[in-house]
C-alpha atoms as a PDB file:
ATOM      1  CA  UNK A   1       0.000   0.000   0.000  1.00  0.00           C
ATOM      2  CA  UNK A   2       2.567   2.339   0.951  1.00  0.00           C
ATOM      3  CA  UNK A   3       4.551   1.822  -2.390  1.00  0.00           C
ATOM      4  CA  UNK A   4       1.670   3.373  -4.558  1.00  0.00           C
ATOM      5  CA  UNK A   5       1.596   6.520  -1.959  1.00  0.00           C
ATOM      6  CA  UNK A   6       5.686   6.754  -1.970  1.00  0.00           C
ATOM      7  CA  UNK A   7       5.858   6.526  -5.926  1.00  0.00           C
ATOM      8  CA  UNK A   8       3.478   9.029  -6.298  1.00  0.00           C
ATOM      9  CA  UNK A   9       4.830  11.640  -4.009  1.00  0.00           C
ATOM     10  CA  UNK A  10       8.610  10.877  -4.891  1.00  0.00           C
ATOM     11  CA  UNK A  11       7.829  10.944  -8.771  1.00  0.00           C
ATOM     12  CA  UNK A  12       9.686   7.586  -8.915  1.00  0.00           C
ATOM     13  CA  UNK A  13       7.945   4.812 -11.940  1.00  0.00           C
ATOM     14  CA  UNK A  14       6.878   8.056 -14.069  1.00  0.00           C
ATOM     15  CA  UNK A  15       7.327   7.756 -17.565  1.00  0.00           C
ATOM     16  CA  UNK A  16       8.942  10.524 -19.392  1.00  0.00           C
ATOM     17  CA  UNK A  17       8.070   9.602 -22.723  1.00  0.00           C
ATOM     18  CA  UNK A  18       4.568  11.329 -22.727  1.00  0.00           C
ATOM     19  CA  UNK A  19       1.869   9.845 -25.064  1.00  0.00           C
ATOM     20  CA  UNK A  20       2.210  11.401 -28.048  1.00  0.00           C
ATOM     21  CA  UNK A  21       1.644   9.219 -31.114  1.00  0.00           C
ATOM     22  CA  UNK A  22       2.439  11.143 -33.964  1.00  0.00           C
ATOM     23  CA  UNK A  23       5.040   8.911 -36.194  1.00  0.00           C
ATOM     24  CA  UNK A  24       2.751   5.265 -34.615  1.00  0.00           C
ATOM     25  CA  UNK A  25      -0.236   3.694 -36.185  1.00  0.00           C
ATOM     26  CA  UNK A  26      -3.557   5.031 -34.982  1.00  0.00           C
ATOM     27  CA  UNK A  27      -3.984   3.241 -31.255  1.00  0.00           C
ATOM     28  CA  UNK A  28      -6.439   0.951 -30.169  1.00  0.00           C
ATOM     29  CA  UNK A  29      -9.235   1.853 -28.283  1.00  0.00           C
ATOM     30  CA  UNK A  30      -7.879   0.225 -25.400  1.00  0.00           C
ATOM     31  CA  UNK A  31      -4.716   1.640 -25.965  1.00  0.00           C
ATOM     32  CA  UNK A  32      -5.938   5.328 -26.021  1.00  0.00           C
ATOM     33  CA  UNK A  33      -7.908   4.889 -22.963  1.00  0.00           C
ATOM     34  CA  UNK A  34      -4.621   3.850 -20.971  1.00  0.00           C
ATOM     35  CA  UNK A  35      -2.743   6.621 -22.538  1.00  0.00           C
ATOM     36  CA  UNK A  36      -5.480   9.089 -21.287  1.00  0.00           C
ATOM     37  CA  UNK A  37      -5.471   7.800 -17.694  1.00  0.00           C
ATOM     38  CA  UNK A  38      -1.527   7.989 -16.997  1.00  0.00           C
ATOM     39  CA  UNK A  39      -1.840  11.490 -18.751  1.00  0.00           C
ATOM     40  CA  UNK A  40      -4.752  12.441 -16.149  1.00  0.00           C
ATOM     41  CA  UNK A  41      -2.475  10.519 -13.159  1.00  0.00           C
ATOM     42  CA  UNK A  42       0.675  12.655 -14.329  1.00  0.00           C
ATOM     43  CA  UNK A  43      -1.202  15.711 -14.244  1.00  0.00           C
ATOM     44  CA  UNK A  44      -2.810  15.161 -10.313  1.00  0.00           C
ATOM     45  CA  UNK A  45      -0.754  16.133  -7.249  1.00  0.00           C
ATOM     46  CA  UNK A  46       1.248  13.499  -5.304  1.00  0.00           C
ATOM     47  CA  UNK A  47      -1.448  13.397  -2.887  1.00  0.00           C
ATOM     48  CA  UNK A  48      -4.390  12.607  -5.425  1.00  0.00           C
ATOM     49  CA  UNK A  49      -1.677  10.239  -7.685  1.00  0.00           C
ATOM     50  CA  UNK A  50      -1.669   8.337  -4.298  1.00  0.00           C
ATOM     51  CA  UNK A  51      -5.226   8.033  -4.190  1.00  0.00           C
ATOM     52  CA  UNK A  52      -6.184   7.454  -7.767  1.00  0.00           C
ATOM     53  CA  UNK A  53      -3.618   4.538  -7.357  1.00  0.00           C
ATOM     54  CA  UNK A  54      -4.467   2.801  -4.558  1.00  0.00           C
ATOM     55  CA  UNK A  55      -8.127   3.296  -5.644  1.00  0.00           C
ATOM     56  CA  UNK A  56      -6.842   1.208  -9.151  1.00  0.00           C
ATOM     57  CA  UNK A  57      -5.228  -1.613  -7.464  1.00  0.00           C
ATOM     58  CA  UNK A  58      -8.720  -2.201  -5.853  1.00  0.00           C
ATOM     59  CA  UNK A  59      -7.945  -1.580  -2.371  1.00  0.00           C
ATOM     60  CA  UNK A  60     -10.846  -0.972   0.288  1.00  0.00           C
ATOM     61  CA  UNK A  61     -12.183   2.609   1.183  1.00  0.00           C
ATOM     62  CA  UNK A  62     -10.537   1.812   4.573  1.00  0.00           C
ATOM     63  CA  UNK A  63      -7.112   0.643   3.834  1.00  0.00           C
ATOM     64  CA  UNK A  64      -6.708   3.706   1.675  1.00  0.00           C
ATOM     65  CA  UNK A  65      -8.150   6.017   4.551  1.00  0.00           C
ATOM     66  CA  UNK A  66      -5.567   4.434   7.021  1.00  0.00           C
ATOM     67  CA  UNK A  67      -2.624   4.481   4.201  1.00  0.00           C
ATOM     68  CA  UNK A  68      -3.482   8.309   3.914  1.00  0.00           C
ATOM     69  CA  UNK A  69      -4.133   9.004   7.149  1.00  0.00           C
ATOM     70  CA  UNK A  70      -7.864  10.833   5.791  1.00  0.00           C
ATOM     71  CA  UNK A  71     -11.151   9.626   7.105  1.00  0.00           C
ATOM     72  CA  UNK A  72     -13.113   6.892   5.046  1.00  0.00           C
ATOM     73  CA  UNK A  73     -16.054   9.471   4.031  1.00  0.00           C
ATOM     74  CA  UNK A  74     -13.547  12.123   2.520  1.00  0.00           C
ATOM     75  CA  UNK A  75     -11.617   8.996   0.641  1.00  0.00           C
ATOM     76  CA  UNK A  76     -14.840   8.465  -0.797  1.00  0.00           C
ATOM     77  CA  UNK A  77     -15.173  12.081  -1.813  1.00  0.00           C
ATOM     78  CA  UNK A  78     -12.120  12.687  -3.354  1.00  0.00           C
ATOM     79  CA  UNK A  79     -12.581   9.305  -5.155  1.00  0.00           C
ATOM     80  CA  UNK A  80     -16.249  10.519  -6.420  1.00  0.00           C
ATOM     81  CA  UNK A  81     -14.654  13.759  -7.652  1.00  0.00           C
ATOM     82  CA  UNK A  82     -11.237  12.479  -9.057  1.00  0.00           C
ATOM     83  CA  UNK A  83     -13.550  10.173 -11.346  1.00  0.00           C
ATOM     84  CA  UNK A  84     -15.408  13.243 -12.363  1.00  0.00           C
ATOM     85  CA  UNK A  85     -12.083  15.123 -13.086  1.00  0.00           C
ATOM     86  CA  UNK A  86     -11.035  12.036 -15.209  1.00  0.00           C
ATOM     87  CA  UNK A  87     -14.038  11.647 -17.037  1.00  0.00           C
ATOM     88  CA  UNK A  88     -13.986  15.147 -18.078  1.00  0.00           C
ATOM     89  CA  UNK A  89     -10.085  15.073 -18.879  1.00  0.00           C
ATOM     90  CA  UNK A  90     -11.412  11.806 -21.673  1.00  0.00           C
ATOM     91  CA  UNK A  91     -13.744  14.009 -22.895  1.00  0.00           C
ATOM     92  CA  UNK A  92     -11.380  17.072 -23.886  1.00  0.00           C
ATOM     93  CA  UNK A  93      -8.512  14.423 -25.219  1.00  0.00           C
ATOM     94  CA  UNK A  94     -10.973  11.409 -26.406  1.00  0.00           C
ATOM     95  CA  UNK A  95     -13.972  13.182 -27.635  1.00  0.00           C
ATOM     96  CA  UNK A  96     -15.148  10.104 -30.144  1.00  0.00           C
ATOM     97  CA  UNK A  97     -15.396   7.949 -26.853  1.00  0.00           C
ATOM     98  CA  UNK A  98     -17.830   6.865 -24.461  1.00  0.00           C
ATOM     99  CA  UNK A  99     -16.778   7.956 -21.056  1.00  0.00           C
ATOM    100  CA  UNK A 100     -19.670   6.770 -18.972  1.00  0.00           C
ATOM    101  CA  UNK A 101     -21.931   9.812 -18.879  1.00  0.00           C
ATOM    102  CA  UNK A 102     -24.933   9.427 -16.925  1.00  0.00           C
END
């Protein structure tokens, strides 16, 4: 747990290669979607990369509330409204997608 929280705020396993794809055949689908997400997680502060990270490798709302040393209901919160964030970061770089509007 504390790995994804010490990557994040020491900047260690970031990519610097960015993902442009201007000389590569046209991604996949799939592809694109990843490149959008580690664009949005490069772009968040150390504290939300922490987060958003711990929220992806599925832990519960209150080992990531003890990991971050937040309360459960404001893990929740800032989970509700990074997925907001994200969706609306697809939208701007992925506009022929389906980002899971309501």
């Amino acid at each position: 747990m504390r790995v994804a929280r010490a990557a994040s705020v020491t900047g260690r396993n970031r990519s610097t290669t960015g993902c442009t794809t201007s000389l590569r055949p046209a991604p996949t689908p799939r592809c694109r979607n990843s490149c959008v997400l580690q664009d949005f997680i490069r772009t968040r502060a150390p504290f939300e990369r922490a987060l958003l990270l711990l929220h992806l490798e599925e832990r519960s709302t209150r080992e990531i509330a003890e990991v971050l040393g937040i309360g459960e209901s404001n893990v929740t919160t800032r989970i509700s409204r990074l997925k907001q964030r994200l969706r609306d970061h697809a939208r701007i770089h992925c506009p022929e997608a389906d980002h899971g509007t309501r």
